[in-house]
PDB file of N, CA and C in Angstrom:
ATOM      1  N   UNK A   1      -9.846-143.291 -26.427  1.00  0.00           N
ATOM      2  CA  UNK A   1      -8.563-142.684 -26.150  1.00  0.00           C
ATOM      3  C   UNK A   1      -7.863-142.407 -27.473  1.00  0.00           C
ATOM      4  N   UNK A   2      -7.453-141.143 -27.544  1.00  0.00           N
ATOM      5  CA  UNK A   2      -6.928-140.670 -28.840  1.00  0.00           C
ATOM      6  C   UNK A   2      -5.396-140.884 -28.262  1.00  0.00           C
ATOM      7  N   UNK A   3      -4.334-141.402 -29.606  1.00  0.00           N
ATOM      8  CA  UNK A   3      -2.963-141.508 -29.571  1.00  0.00           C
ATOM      9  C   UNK A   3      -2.790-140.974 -30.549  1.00  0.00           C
ATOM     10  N   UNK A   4      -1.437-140.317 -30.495  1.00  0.00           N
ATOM     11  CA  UNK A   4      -0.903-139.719 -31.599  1.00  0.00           C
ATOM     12  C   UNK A   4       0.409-140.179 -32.344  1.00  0.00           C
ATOM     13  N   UNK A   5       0.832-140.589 -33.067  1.00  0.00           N
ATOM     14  CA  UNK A   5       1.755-141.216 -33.799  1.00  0.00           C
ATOM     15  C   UNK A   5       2.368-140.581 -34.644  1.00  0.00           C
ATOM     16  N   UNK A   6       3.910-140.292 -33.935  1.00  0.00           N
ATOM     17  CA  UNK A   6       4.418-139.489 -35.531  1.00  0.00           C
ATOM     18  C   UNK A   6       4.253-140.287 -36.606  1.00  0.00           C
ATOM     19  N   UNK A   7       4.918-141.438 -36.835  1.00  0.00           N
ATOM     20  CA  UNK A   7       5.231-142.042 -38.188  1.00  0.00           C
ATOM     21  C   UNK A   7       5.071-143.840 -37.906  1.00  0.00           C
ATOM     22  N   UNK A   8       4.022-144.060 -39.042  1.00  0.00           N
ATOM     23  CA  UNK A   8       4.172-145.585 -38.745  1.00  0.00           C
ATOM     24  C   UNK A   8       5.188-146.292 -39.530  1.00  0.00           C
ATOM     25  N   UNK A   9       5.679-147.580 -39.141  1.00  0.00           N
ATOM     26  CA  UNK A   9       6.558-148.459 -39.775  1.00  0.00           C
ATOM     27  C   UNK A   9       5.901-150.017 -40.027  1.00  0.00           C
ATOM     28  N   UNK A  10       6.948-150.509 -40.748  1.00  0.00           N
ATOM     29  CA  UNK A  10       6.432-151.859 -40.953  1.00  0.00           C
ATOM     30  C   UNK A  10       7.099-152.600 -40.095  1.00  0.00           C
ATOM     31  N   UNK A  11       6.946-153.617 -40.255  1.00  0.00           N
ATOM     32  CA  UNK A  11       6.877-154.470 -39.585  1.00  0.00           C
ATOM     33  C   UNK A  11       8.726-155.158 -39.941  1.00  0.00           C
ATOM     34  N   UNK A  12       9.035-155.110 -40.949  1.00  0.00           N
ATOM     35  CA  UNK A  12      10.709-155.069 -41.667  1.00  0.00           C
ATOM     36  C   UNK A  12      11.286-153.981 -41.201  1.00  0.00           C
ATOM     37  N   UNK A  13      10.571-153.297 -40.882  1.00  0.00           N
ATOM     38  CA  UNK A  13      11.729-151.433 -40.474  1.00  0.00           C
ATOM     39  C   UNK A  13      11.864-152.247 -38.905  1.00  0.00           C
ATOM     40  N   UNK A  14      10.819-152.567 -38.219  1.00  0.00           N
ATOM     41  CA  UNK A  14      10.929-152.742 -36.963  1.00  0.00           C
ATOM     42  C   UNK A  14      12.110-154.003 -36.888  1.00  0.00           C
ATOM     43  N   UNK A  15      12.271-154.897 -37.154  1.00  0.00           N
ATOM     44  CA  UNK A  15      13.030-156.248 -37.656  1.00  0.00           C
ATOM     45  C   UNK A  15      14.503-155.623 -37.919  1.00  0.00           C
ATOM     46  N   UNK A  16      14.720-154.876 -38.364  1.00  0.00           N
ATOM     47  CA  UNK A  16      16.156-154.319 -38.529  1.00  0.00           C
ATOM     48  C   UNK A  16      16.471-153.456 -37.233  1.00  0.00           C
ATOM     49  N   UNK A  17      16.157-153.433 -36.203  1.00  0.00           N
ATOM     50  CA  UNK A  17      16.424-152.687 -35.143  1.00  0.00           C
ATOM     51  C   UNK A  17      16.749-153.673 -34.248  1.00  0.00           C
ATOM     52  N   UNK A  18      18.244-153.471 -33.601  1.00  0.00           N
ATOM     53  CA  UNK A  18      18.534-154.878 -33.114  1.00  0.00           C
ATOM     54  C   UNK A  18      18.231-154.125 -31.079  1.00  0.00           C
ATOM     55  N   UNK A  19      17.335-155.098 -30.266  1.00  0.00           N
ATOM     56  CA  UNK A  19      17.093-154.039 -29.353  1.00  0.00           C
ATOM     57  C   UNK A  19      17.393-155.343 -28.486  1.00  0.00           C
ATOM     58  N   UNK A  20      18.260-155.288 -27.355  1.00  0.00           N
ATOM     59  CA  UNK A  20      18.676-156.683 -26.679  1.00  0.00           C
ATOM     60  C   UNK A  20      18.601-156.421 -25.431  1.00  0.00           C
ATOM     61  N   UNK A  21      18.747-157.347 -24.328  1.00  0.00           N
ATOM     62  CA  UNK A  21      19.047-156.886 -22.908  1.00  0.00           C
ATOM     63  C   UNK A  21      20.721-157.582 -22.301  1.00  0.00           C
ATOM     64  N   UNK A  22      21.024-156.474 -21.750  1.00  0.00           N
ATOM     65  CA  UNK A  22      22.177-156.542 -21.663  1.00  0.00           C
ATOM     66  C   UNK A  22      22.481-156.448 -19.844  1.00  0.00           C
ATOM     67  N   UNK A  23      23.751-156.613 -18.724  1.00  0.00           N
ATOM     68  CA  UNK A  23      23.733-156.516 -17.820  1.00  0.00           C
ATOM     69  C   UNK A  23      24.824-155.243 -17.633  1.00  0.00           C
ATOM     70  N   UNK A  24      24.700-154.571 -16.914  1.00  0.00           N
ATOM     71  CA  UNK A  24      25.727-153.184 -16.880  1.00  0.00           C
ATOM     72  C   UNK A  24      27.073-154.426 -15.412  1.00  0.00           C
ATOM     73  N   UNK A  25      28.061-153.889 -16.602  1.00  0.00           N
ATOM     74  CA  UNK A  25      29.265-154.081 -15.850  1.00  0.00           C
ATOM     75  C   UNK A  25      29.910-153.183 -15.012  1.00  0.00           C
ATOM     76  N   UNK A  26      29.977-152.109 -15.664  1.00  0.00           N
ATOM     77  CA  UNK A  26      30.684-150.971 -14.725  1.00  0.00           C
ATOM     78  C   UNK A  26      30.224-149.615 -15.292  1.00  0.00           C
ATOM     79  N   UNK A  27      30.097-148.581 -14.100  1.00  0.00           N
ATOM     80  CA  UNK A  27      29.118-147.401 -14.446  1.00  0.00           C
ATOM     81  C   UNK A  27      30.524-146.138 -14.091  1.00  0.00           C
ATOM     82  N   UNK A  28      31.138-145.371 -14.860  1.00  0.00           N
ATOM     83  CA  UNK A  28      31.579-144.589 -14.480  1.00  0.00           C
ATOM     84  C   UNK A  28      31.527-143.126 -15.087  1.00  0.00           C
ATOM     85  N   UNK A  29      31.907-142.157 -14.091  1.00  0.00           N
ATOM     86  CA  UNK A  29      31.643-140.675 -14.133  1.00  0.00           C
ATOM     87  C   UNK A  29      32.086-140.382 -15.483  1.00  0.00           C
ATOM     88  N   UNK A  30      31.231-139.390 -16.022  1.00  0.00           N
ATOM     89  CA  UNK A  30      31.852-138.876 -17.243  1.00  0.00           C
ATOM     90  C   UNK A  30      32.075-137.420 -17.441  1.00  0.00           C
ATOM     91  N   UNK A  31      32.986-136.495 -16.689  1.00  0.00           N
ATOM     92  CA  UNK A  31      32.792-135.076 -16.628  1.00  0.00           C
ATOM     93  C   UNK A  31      32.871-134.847 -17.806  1.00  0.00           C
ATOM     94  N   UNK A  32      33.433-135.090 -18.649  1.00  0.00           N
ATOM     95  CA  UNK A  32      33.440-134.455 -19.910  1.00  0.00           C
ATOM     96  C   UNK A  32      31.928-134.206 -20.834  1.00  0.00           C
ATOM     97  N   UNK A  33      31.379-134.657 -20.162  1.00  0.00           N
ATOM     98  CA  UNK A  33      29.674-134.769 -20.755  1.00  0.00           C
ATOM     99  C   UNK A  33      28.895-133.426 -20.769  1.00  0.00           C
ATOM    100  N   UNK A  34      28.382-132.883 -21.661  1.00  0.00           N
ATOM    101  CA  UNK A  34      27.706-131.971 -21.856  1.00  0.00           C
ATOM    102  C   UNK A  34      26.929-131.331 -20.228  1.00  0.00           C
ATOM    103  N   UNK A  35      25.883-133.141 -20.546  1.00  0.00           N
ATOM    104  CA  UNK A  35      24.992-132.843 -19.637  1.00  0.00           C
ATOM    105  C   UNK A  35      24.999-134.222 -18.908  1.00  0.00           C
ATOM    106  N   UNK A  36      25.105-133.792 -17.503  1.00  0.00           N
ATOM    107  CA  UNK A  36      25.205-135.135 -16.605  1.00  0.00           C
ATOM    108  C   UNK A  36      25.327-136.301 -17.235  1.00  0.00           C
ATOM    109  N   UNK A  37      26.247-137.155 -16.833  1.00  0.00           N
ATOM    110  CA  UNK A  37      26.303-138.816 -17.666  1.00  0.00           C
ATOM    111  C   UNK A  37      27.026-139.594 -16.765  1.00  0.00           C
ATOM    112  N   UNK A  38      26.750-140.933 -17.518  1.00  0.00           N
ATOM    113  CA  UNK A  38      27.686-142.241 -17.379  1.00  0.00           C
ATOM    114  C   UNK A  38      28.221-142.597 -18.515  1.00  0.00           C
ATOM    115  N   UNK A  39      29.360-143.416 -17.738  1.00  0.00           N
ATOM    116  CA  UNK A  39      30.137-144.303 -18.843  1.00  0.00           C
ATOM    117  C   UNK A  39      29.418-145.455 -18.965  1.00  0.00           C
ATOM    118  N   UNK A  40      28.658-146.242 -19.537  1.00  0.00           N
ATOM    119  CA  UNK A  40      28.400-147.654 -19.382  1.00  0.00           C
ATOM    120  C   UNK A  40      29.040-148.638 -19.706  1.00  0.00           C
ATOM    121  N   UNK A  41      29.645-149.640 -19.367  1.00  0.00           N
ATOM    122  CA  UNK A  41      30.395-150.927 -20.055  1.00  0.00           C
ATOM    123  C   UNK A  41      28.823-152.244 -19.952  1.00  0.00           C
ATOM    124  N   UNK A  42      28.347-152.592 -20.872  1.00  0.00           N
ATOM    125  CA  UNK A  42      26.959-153.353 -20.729  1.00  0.00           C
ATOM    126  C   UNK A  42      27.450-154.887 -21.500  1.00  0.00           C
ATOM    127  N   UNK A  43      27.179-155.576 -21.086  1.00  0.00           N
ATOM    128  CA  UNK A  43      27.708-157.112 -21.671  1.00  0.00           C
ATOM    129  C   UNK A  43      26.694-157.516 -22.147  1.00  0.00           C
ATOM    130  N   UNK A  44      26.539-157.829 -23.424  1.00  0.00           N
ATOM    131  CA  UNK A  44      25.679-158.068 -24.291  1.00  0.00           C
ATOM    132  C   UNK A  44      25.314-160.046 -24.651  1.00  0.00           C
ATOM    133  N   UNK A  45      26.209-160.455 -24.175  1.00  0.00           N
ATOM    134  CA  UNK A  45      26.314-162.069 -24.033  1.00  0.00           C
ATOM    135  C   UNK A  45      27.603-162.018 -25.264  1.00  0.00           C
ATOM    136  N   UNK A  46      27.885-163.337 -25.260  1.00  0.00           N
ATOM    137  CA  UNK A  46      28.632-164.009 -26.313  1.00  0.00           C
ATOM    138  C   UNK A  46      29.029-163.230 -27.675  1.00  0.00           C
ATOM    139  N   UNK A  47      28.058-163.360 -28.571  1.00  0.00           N
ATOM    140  CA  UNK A  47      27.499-162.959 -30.169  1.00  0.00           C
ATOM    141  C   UNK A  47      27.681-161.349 -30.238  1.00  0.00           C
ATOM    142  N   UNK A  48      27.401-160.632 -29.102  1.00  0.00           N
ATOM    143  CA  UNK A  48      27.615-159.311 -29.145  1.00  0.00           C
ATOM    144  C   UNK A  48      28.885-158.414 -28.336  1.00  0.00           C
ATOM    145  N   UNK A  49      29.100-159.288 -27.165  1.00  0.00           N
ATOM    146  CA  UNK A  49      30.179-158.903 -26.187  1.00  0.00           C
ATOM    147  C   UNK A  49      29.678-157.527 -25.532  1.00  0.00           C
ATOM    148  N   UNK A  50      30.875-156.913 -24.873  1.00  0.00           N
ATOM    149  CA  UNK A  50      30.665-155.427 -24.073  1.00  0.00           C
ATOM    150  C   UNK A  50      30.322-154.340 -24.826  1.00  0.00           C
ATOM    151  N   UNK A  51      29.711-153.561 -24.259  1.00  0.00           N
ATOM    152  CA  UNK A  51      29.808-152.428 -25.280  1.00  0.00           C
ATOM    153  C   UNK A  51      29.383-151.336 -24.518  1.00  0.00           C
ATOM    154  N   UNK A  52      30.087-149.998 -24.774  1.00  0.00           N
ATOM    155  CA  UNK A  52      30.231-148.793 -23.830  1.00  0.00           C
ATOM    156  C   UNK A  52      29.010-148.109 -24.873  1.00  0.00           C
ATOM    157  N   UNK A  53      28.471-147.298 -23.814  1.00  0.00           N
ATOM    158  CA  UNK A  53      27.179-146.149 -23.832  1.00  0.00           C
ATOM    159  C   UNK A  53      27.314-144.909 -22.918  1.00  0.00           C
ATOM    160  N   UNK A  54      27.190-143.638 -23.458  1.00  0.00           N
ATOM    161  CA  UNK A  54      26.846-142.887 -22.671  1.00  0.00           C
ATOM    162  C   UNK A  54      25.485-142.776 -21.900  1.00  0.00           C
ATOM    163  N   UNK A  55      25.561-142.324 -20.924  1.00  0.00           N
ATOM    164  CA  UNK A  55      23.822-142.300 -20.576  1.00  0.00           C
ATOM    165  C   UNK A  55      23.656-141.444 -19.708  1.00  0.00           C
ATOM    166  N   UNK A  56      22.554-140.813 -19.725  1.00  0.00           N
ATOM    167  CA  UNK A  56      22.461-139.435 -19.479  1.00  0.00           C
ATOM    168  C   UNK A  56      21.187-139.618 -18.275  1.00  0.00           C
ATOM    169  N   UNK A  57      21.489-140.157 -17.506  1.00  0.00           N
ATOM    170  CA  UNK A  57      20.700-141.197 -16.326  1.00  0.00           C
ATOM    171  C   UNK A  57      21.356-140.978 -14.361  1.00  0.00           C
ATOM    172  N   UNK A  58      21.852-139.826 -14.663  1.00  0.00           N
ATOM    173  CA  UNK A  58      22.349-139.584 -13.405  1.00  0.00           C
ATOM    174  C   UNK A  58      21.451-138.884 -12.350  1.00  0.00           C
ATOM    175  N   UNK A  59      20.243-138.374 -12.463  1.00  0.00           N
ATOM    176  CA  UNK A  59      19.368-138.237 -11.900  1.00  0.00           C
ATOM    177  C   UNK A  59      18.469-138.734 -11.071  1.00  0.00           C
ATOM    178  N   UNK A  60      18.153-140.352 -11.583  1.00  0.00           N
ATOM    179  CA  UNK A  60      17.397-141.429 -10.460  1.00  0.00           C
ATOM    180  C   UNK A  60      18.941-142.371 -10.111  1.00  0.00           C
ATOM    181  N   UNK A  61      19.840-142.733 -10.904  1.00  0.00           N
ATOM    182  CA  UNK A  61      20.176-144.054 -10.516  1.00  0.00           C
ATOM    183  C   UNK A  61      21.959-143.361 -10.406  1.00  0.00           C
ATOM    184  N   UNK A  62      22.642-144.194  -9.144  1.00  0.00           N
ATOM    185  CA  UNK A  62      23.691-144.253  -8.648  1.00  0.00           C
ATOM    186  C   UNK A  62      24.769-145.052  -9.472  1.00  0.00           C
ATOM    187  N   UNK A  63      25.952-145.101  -9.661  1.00  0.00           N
ATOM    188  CA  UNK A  63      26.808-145.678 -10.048  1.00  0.00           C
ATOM    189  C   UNK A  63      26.902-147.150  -9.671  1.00  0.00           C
ATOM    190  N   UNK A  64      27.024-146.969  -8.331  1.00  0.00           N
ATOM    191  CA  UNK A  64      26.821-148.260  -8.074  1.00  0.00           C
ATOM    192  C   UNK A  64      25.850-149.246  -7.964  1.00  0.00           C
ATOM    193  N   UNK A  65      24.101-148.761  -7.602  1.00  0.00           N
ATOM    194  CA  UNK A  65      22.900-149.214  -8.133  1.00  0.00           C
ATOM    195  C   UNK A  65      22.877-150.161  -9.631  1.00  0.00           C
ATOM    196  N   UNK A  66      23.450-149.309 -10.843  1.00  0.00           N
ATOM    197  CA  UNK A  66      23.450-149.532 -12.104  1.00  0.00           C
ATOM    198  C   UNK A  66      24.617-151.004 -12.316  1.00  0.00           C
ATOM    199  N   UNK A  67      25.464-151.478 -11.754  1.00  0.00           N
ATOM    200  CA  UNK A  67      26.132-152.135 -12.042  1.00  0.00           C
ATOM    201  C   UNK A  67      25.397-153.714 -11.397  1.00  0.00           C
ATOM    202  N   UNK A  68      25.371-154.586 -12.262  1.00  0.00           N
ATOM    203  CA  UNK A  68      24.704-155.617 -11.814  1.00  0.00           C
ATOM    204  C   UNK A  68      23.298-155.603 -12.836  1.00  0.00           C
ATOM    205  N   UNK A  69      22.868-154.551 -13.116  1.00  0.00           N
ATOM    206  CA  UNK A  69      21.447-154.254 -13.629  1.00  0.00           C
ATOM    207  C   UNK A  69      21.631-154.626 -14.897  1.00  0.00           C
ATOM    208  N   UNK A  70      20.219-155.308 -14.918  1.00  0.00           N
ATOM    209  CA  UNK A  70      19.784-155.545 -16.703  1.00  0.00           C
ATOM    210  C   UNK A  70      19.556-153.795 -17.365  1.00  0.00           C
ATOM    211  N   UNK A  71      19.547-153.699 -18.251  1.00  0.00           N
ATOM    212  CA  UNK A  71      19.261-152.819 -19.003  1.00  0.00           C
ATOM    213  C   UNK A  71      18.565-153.029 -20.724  1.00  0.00           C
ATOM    214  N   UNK A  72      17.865-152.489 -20.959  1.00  0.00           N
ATOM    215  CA  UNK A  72      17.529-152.465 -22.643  1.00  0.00           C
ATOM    216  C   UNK A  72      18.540-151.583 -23.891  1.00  0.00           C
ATOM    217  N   UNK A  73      19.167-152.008 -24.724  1.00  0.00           N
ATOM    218  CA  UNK A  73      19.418-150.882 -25.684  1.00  0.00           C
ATOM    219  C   UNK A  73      19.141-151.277 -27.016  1.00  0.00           C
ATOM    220  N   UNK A  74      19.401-150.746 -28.217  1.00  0.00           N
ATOM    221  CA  UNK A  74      19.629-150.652 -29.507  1.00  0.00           C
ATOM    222  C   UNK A  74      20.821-150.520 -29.422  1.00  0.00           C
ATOM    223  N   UNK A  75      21.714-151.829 -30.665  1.00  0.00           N
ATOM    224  CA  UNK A  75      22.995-152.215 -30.108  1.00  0.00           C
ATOM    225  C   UNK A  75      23.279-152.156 -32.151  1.00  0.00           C
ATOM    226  N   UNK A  76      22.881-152.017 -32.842  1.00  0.00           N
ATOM    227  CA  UNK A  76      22.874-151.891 -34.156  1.00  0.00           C
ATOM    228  C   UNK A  76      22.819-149.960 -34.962  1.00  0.00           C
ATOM    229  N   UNK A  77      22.825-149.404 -33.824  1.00  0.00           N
ATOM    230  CA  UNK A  77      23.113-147.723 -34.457  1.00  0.00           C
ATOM    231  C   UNK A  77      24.979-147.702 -34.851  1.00  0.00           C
ATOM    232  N   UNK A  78      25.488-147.150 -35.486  1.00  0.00           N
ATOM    233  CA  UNK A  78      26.498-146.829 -35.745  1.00  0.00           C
ATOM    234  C   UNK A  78      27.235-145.784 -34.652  1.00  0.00           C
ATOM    235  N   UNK A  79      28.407-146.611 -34.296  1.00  0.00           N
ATOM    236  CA  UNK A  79      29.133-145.724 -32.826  1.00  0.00           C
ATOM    237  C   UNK A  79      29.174-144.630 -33.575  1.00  0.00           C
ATOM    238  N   UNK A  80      29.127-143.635 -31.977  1.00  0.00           N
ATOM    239  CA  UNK A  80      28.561-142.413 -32.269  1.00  0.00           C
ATOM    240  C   UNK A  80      29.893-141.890 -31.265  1.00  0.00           C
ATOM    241  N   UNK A  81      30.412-140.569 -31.390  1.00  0.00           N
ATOM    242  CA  UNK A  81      31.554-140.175 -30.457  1.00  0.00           C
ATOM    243  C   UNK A  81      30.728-138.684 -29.571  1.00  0.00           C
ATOM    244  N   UNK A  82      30.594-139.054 -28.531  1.00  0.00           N
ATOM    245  CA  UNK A  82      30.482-137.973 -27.350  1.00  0.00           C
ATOM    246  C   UNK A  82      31.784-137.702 -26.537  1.00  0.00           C
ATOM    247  N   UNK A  83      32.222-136.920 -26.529  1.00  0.00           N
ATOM    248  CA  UNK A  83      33.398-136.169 -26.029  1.00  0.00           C
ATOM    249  C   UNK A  83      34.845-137.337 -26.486  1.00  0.00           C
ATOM    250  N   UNK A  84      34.792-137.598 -25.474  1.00  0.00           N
ATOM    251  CA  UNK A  84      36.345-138.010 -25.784  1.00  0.00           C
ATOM    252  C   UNK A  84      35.930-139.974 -25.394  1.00  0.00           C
ATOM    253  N   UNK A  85      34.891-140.303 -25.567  1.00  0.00           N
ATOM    254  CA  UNK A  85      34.661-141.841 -25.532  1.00  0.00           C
ATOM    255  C   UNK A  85      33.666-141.755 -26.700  1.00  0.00           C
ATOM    256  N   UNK A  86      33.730-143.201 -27.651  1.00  0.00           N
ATOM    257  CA  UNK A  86      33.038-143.816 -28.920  1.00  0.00           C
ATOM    258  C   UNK A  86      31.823-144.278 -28.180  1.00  0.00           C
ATOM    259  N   UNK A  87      30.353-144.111 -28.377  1.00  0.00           N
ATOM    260  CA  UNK A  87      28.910-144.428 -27.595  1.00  0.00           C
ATOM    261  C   UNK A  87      28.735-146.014 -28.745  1.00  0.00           C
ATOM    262  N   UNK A  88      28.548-147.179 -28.873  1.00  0.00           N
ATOM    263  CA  UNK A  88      28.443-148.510 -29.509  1.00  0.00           C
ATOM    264  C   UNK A  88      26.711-148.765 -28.976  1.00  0.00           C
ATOM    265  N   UNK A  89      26.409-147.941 -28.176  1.00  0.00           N
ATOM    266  CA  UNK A  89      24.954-148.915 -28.165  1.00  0.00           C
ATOM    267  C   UNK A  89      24.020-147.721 -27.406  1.00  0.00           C
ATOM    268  N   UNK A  90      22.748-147.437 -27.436  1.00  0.00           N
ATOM    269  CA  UNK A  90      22.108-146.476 -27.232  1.00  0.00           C
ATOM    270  C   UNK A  90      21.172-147.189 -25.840  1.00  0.00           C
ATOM    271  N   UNK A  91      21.589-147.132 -24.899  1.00  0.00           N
ATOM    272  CA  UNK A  91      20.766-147.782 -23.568  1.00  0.00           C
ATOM    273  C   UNK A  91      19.567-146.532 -23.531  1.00  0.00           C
ATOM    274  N   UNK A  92      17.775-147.202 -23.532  1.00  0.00           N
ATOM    275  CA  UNK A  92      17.094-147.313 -23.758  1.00  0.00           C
ATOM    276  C   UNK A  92      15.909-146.731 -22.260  1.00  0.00           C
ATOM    277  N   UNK A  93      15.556-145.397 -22.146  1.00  0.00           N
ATOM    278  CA  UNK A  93      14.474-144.707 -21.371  1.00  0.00           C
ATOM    279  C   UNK A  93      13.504-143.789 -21.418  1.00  0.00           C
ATOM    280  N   UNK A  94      12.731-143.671 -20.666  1.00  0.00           N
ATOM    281  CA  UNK A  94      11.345-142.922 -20.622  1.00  0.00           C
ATOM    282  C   UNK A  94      11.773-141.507 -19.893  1.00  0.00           C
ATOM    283  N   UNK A  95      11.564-140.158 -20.648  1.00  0.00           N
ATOM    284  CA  UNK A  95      11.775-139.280 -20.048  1.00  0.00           C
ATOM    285  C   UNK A  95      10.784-138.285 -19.402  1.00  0.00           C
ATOM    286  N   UNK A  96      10.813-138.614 -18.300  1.00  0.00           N
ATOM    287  CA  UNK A  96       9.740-137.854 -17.232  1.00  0.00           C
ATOM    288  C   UNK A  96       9.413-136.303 -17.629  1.00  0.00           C
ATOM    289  N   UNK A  97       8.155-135.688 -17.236  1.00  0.00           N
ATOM    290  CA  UNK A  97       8.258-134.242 -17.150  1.00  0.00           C
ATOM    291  C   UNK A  97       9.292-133.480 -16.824  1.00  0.00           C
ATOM    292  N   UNK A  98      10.077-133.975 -15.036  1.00  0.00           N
ATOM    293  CA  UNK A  98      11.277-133.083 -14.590  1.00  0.00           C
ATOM    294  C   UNK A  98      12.369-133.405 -15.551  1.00  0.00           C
ATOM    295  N   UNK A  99      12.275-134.082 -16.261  1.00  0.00           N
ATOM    296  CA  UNK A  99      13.759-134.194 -17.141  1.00  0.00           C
ATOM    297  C   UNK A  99      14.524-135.476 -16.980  1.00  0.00           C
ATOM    298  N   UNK A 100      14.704-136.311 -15.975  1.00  0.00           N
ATOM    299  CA  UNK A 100      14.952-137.565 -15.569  1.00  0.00           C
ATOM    300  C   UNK A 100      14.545-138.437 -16.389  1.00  0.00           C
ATOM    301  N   UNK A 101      15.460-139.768 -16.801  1.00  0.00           N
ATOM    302  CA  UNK A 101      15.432-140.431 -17.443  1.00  0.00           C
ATOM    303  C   UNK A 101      15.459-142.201 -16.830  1.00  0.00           C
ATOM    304  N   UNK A 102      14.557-142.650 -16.672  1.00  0.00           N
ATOM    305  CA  UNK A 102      13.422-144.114 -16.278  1.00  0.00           C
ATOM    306  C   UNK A 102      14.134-144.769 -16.999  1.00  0.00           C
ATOM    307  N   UNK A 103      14.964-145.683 -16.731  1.00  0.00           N
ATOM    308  CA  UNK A 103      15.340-147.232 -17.509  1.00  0.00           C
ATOM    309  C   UNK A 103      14.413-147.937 -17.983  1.00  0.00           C
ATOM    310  N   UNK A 104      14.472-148.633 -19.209  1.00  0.00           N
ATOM    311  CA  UNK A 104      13.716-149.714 -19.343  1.00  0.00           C
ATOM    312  C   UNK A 104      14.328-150.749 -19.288  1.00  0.00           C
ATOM    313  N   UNK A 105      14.190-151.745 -18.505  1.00  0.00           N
ATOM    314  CA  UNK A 105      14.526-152.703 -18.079  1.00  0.00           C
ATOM    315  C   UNK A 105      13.891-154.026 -17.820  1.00  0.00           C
ATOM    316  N   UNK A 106      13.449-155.055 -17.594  1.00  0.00           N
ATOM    317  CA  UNK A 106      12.633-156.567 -17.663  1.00  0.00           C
ATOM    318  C   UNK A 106      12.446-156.627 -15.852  1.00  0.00           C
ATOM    319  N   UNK A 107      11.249-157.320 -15.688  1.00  0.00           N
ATOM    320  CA  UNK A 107      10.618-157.819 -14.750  1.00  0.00           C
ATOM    321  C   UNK A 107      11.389-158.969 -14.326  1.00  0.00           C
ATOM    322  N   UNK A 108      11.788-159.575 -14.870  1.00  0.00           N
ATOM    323  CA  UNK A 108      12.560-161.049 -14.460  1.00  0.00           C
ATOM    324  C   UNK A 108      14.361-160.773 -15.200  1.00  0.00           C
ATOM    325  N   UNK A 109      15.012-161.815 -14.835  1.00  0.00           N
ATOM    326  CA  UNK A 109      16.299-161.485 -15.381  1.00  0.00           C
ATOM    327  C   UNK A 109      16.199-162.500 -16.773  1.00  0.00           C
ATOM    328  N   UNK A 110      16.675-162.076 -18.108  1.00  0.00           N
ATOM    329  CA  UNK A 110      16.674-162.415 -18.936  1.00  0.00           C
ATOM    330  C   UNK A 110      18.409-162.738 -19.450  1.00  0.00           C
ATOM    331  N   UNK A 111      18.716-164.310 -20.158  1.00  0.00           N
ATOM    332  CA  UNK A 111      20.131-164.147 -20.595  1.00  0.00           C
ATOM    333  C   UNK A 111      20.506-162.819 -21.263  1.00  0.00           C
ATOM    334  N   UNK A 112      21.583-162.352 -21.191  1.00  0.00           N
ATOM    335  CA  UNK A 112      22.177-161.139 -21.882  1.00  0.00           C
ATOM    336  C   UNK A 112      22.099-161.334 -23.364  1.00  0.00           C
ATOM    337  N   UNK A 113      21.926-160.484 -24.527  1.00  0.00           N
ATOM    338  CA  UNK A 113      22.027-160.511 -25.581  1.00  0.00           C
ATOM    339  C   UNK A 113      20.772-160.963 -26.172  1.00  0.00           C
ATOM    340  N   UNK A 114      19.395-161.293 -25.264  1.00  0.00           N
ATOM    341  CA  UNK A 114      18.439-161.844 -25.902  1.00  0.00           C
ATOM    342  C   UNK A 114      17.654-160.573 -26.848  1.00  0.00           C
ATOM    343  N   UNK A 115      17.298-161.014 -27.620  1.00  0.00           N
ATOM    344  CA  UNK A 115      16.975-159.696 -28.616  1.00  0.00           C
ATOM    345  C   UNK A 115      15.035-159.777 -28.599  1.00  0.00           C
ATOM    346  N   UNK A 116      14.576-158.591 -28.430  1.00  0.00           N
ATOM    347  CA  UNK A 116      13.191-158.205 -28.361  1.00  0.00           C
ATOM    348  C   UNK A 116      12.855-158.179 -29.392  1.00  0.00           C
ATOM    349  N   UNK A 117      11.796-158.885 -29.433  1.00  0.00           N
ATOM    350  CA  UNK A 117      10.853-159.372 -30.794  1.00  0.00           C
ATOM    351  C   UNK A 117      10.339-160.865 -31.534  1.00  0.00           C
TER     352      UNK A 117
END
């Protein structure tokens, strides 16, 4: 099986990427969004606290589905501003052929803020 790899890293590049699981608190509409979105409020535990994300995930999952849910992000990018809300953490998916965007998320429930790796 041939894979293709844009760019490899080390093993220190990977180590500086802070990638945690977090639980979504509250999911709300974001018309102001380009292209379909949420607001995310995601609680990161203690050490990291809440932190809002846009997410562009309105295609498989419901507002209210998403609240309660673990989620994955990268919580170490520099807030980023999409319309008229600051994005603090980049929640983390697989984007299908039709365009839809697959959560990555854990098999079991994990404390909030636990960091992958």
């Amino acid at each position: 099986m041939c894979m293709s790899i844009d760019q490899t890293i080390s093993w220190s590049d990977f180590e500086k990427v802070e990638i945690r699981i977090g639980t979504v608190l509250q999911a709300d509409e974001f018309p102001e969004a380009r292209k379909p979105a949420y607001i995310l409020r995601v609680d990161f535990g203690p050490d990291v606290g809440v932190l809002k994300s846009s997410a562009q995930i309105t295609d498989l999952y419901t507002r209210e589905e998403l609240v309660g849910r673990q989620v994955v992000a990268v919580t170490n990018f520099p807030p980023k501003q999409i319309g008229p809300i600051m994005s603090e953490c980049l929640v983390t998916g697989f984007n299908r052929p039709d365009g839809a965007v697959v959560l990555v998320r854990p098999d079991n429930t994990v404390p909030n803020g636990t960091r992958l790796g």
